[in-house]
Each structure stands twice: as structure tokens, then as C-alpha cells.
N, C-alpha and C. Protein backbone atom coordinates (compact mmCIF):
# COMPACT_ATOMS: atom_id res chain seq x y z
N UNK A 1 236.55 117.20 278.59
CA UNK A 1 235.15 116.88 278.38
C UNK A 1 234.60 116.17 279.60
N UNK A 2 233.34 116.28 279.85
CA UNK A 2 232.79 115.83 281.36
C UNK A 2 231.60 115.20 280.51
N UNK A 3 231.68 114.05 280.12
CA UNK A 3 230.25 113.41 279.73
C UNK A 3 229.36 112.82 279.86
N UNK A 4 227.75 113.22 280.35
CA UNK A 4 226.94 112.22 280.64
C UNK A 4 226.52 111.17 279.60
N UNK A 5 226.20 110.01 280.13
CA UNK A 5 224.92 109.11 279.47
C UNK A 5 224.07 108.65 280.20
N UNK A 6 223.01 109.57 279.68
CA UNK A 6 221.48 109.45 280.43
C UNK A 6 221.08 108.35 279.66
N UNK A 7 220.21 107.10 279.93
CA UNK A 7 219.87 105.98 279.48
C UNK A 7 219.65 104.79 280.13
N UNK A 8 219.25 103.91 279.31
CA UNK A 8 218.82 102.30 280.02
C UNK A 8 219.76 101.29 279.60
N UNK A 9 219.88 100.19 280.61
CA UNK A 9 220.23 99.33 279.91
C UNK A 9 220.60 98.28 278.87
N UNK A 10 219.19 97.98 278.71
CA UNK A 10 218.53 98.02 277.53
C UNK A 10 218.38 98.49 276.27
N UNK A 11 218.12 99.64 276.35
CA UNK A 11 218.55 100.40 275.58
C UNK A 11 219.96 100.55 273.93
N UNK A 12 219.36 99.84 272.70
CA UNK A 12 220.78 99.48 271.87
C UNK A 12 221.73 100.76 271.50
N UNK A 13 220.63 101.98 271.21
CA UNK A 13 221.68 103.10 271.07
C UNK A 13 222.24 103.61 272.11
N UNK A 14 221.58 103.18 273.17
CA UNK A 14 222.59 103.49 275.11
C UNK A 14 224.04 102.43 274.60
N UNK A 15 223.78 101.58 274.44
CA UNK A 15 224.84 101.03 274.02
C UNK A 15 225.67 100.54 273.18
N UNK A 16 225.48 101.65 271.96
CA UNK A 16 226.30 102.13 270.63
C UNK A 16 227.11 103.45 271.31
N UNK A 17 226.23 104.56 272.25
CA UNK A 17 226.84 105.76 272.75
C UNK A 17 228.06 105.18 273.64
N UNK A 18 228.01 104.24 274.43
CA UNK A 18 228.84 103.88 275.10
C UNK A 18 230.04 102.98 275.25
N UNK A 19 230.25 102.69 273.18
CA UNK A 19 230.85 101.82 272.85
C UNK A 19 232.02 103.09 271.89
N UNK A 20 230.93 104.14 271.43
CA UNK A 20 231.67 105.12 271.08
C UNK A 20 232.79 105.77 271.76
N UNK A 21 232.49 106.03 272.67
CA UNK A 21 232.99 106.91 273.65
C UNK A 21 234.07 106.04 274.10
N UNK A 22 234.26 104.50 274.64
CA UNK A 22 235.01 103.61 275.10
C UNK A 22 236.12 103.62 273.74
N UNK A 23 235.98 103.99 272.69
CA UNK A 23 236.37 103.36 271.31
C UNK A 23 237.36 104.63 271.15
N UNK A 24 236.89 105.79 271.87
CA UNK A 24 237.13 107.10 271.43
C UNK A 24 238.38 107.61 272.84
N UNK A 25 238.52 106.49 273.74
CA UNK A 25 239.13 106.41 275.02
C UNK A 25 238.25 108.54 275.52
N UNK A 26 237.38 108.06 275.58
CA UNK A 26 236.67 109.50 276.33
C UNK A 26 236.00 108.67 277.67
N UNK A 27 236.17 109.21 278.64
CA UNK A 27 235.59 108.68 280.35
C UNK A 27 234.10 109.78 279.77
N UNK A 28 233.32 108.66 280.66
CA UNK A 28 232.42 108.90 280.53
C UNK A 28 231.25 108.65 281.39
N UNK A 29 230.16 109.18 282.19
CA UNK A 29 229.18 108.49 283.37
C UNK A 29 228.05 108.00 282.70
N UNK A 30 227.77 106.87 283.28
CA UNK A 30 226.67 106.25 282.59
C UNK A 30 225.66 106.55 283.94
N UNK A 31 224.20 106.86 283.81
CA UNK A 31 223.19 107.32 284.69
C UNK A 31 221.66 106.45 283.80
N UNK A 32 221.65 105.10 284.60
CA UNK A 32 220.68 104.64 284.25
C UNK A 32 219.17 105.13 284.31
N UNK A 33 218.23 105.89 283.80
CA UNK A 33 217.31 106.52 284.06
C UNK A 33 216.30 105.85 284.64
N UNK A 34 216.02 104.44 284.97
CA UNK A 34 215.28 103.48 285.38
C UNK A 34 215.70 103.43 287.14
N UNK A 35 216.83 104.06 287.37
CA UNK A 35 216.96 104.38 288.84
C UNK A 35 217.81 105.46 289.35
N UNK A 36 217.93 106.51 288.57
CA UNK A 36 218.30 108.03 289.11
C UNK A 36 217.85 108.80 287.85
N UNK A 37 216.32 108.86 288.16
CA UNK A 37 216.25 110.51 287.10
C UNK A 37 216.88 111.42 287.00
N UNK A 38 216.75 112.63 285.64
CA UNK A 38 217.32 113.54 285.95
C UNK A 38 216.95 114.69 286.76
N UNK A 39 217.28 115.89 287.55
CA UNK A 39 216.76 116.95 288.30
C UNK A 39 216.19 117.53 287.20
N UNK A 40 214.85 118.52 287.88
CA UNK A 40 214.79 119.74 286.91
C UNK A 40 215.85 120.70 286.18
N UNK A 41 216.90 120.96 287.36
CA UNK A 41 217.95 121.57 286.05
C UNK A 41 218.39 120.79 285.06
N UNK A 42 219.41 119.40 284.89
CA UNK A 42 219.24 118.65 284.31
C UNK A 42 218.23 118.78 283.08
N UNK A 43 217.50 118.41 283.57
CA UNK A 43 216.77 118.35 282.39
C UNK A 43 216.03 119.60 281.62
N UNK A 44 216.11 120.83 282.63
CA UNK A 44 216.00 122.11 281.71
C UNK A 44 217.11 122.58 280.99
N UNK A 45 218.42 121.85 281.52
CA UNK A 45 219.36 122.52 280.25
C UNK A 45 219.74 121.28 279.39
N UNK A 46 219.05 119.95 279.21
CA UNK A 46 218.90 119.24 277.87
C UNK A 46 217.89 119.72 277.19
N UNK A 47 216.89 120.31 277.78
CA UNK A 47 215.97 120.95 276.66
C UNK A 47 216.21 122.05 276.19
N UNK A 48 216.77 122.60 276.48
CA UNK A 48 217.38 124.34 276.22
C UNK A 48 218.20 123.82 274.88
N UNK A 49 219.14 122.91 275.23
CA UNK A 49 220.11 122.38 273.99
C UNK A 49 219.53 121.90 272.95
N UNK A 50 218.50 120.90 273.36
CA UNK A 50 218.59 120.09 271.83
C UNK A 50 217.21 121.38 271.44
N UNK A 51 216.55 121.86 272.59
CA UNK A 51 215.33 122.89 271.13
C UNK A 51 213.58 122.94 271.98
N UNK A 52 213.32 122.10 272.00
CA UNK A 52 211.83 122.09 272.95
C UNK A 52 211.48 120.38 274.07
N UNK A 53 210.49 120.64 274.59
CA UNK A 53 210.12 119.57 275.28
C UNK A 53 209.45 118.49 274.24
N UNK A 54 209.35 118.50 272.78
CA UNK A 54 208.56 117.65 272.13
C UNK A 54 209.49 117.20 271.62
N UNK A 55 210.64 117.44 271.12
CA UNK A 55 211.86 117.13 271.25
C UNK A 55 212.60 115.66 271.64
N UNK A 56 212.47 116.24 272.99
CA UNK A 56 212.50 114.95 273.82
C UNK A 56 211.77 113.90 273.63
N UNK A 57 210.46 113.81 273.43
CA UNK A 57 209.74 113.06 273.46
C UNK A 57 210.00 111.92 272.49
N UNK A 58 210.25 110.45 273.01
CA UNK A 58 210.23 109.27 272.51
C UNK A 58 208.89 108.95 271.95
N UNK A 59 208.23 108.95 270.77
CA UNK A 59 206.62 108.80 270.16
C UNK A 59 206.97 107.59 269.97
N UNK A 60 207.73 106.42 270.41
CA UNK A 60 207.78 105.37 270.14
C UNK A 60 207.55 104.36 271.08
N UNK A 61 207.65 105.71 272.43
CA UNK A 61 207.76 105.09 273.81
C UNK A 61 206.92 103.89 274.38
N UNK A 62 207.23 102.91 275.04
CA UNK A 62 205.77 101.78 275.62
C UNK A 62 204.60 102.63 275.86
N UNK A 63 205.25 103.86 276.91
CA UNK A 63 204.01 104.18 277.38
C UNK A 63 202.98 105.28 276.63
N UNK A 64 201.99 104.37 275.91
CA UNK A 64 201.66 105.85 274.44
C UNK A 64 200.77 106.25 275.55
N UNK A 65 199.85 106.27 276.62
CA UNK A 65 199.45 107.02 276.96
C UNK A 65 199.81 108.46 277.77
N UNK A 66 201.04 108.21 278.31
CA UNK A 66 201.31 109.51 278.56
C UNK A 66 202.34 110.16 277.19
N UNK A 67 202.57 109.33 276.47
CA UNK A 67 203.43 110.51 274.87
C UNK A 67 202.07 110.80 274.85
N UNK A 68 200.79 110.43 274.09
CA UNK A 68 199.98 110.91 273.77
C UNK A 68 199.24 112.47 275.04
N UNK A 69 199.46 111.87 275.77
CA UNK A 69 198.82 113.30 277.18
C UNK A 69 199.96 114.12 276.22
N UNK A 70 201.28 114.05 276.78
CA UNK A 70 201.97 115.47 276.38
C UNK A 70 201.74 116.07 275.49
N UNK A 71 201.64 115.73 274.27
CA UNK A 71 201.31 115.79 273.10
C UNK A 71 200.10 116.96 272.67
N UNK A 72 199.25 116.73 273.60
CA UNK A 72 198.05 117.52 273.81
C UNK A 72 197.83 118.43 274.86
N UNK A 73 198.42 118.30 275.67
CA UNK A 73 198.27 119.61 276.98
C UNK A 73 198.74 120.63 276.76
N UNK A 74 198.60 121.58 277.30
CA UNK A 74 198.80 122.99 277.10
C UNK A 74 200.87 123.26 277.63
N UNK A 75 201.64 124.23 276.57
CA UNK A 75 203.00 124.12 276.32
C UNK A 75 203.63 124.45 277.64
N UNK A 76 202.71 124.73 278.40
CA UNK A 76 203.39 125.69 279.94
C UNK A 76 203.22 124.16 280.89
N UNK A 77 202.85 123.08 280.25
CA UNK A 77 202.33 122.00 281.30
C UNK A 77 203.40 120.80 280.77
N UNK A 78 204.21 121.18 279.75
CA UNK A 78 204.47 119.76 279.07
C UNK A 78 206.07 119.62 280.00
N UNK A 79 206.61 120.65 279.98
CA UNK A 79 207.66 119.94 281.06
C UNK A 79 207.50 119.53 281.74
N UNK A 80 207.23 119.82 282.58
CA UNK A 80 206.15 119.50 284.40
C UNK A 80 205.87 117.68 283.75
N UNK A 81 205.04 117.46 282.63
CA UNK A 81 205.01 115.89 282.39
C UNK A 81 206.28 115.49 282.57
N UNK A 82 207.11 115.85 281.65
CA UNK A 82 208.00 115.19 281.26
C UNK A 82 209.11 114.79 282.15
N UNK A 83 209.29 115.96 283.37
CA UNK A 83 209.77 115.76 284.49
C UNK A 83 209.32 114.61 285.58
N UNK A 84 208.00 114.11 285.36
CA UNK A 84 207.07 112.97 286.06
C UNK A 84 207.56 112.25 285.22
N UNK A 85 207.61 112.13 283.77
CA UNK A 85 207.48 111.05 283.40
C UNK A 85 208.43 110.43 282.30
N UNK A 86 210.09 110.35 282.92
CA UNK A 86 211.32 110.72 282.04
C UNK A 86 211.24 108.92 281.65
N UNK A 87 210.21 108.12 281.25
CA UNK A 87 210.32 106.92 280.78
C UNK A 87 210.09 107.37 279.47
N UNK A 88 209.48 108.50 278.86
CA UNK A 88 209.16 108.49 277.73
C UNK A 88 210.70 109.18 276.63
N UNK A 89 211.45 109.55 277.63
CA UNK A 89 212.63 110.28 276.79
C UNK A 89 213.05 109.94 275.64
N UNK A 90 213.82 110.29 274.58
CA UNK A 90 214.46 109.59 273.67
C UNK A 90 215.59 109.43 274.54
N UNK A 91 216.33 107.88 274.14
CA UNK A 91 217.95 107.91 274.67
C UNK A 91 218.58 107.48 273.82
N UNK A 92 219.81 107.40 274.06
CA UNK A 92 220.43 108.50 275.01
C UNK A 92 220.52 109.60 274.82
N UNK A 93 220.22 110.03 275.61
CA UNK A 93 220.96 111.87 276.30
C UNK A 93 222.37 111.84 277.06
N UNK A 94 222.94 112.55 275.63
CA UNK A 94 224.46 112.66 275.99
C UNK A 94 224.90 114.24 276.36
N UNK A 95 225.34 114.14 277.34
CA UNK A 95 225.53 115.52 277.54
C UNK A 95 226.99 116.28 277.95
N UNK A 96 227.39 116.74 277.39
CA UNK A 96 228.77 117.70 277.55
C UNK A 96 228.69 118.67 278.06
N UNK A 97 228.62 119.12 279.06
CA UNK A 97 228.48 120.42 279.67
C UNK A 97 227.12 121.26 279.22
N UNK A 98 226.53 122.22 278.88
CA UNK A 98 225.66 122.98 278.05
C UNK A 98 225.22 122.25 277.11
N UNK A 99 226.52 121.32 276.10
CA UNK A 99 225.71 120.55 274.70
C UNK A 99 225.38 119.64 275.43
N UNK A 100 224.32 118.79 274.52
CA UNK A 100 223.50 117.56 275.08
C UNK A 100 222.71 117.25 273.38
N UNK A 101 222.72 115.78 273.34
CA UNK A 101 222.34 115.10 271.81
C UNK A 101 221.07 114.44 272.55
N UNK A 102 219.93 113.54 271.39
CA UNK A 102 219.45 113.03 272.22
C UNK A 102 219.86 111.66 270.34
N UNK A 103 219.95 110.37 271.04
CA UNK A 103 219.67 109.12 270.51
C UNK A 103 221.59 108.89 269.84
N UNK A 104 221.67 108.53 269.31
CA UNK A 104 222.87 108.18 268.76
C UNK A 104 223.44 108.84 267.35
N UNK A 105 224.36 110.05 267.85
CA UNK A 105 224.47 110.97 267.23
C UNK A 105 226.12 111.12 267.15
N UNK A 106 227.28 110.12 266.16
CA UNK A 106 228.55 110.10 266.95
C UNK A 106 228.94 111.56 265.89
N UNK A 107 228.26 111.59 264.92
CA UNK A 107 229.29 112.93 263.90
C UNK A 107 229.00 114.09 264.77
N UNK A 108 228.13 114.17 265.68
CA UNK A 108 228.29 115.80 266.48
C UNK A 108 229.05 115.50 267.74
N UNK A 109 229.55 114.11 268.41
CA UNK A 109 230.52 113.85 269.25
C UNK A 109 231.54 114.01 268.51
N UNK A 110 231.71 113.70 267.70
CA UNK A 110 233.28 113.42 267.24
C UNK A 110 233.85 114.88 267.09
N UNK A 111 233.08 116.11 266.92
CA UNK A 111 232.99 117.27 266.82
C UNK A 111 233.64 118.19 268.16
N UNK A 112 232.71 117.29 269.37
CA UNK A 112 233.02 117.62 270.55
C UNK A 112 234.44 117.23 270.89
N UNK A 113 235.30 116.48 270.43
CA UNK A 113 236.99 115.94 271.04
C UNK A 113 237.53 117.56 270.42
């Protein structure tokens, strides 16, 4: 298994995912999103996995003005945000090769061993 954790510090389910995984002796990269976003591929094949770009979207996020923009722009425009503006993500984004979860999800890891 090759596993990311996309996430913040901060973040409590960043650090439930990363207590799992330590618990589960699985190596694992932690990629703070507050100082290495993800690339467009990256992040076109977490959206491919978990289903759409709304998906992703944290509606809980600080910043409601841009959840709210995505929310409303036209579907050919909302990646392109979301790629500007990966503060709004849900985290973590855990990713195994092709699979990728988003928030704290251990019964579909535990799946992955």
C-alpha cells in the first residue's frame, strides 16, 4: 500500500486518519495542504474516486464565500475553483493508489490491508 494524507494540522479527523494508520503499523505520507497543494492530476484522480467535484466540497469550510461561488457556477468551471481553492476540501483525503476517501473513513481502510 502507498498511502497519502492530504490534510492540516489542525485538522481532528487529519489526526484520527493518522493515528489509524500508525495503530494499523501502515507507513504512510502526511502532505499538509496549507503548504503543498495537490497537482491537477492529484486531484483529478481524487475526484474520479470518491464521485464529483461537490463531493469534495467542505460546506462547512471558513471560507463560505468561495463554497458558496462553487456551488453556483457552471459544472465545466467548478474544478478549475477547486483547484484555486483546495482550502475548501473535505479532509482528509486518503489516498491509495486510484482509491482515495475523503474525512475519516477507517471501515473502507481496514478493507484496503
Amino acid at each position: 500500500m502507498n498511502i497519502q494524507i492530504w490534510g492540516t494540522k489542525k485538522c481532528n479527523d487529519t489526526k484520527k486518519a493518522e493515528r489509524f494508520f500508525k495503530e494499523h503499523n501502515i507507513k504512510f505520507q502526511f502532505i499538509d495542504l496549507k503548504e503543498k497543494e495537490m497537482s491537477k492530476g492529484e486531484l483529478n484522480s481524487v475526484v474520479s474516486s470518491v464521485g464529483s467535484v461537490m463531493d469534495m466540497v467542505n460546506t462547512e469550510a471558513k471560507d463560505k464565500d468561495t463554497v458558496a461561488l462553487i456551488q453556483y457556477i457552471a459544472d465545466e468551471d467548478k474544478f478549475d475553483k477547486l483547484l484555486e481553492n483546495q482550502q475548501i476540501i473535505k479532509t482528509p483525503v486518503v489516498r491509495n493508489g486510484k482509491q482515495a476517501t475523503l474525512g475519516y473513513q477507517p471501515d473502507v481502510w481496514k478493507k484496503w490491508e
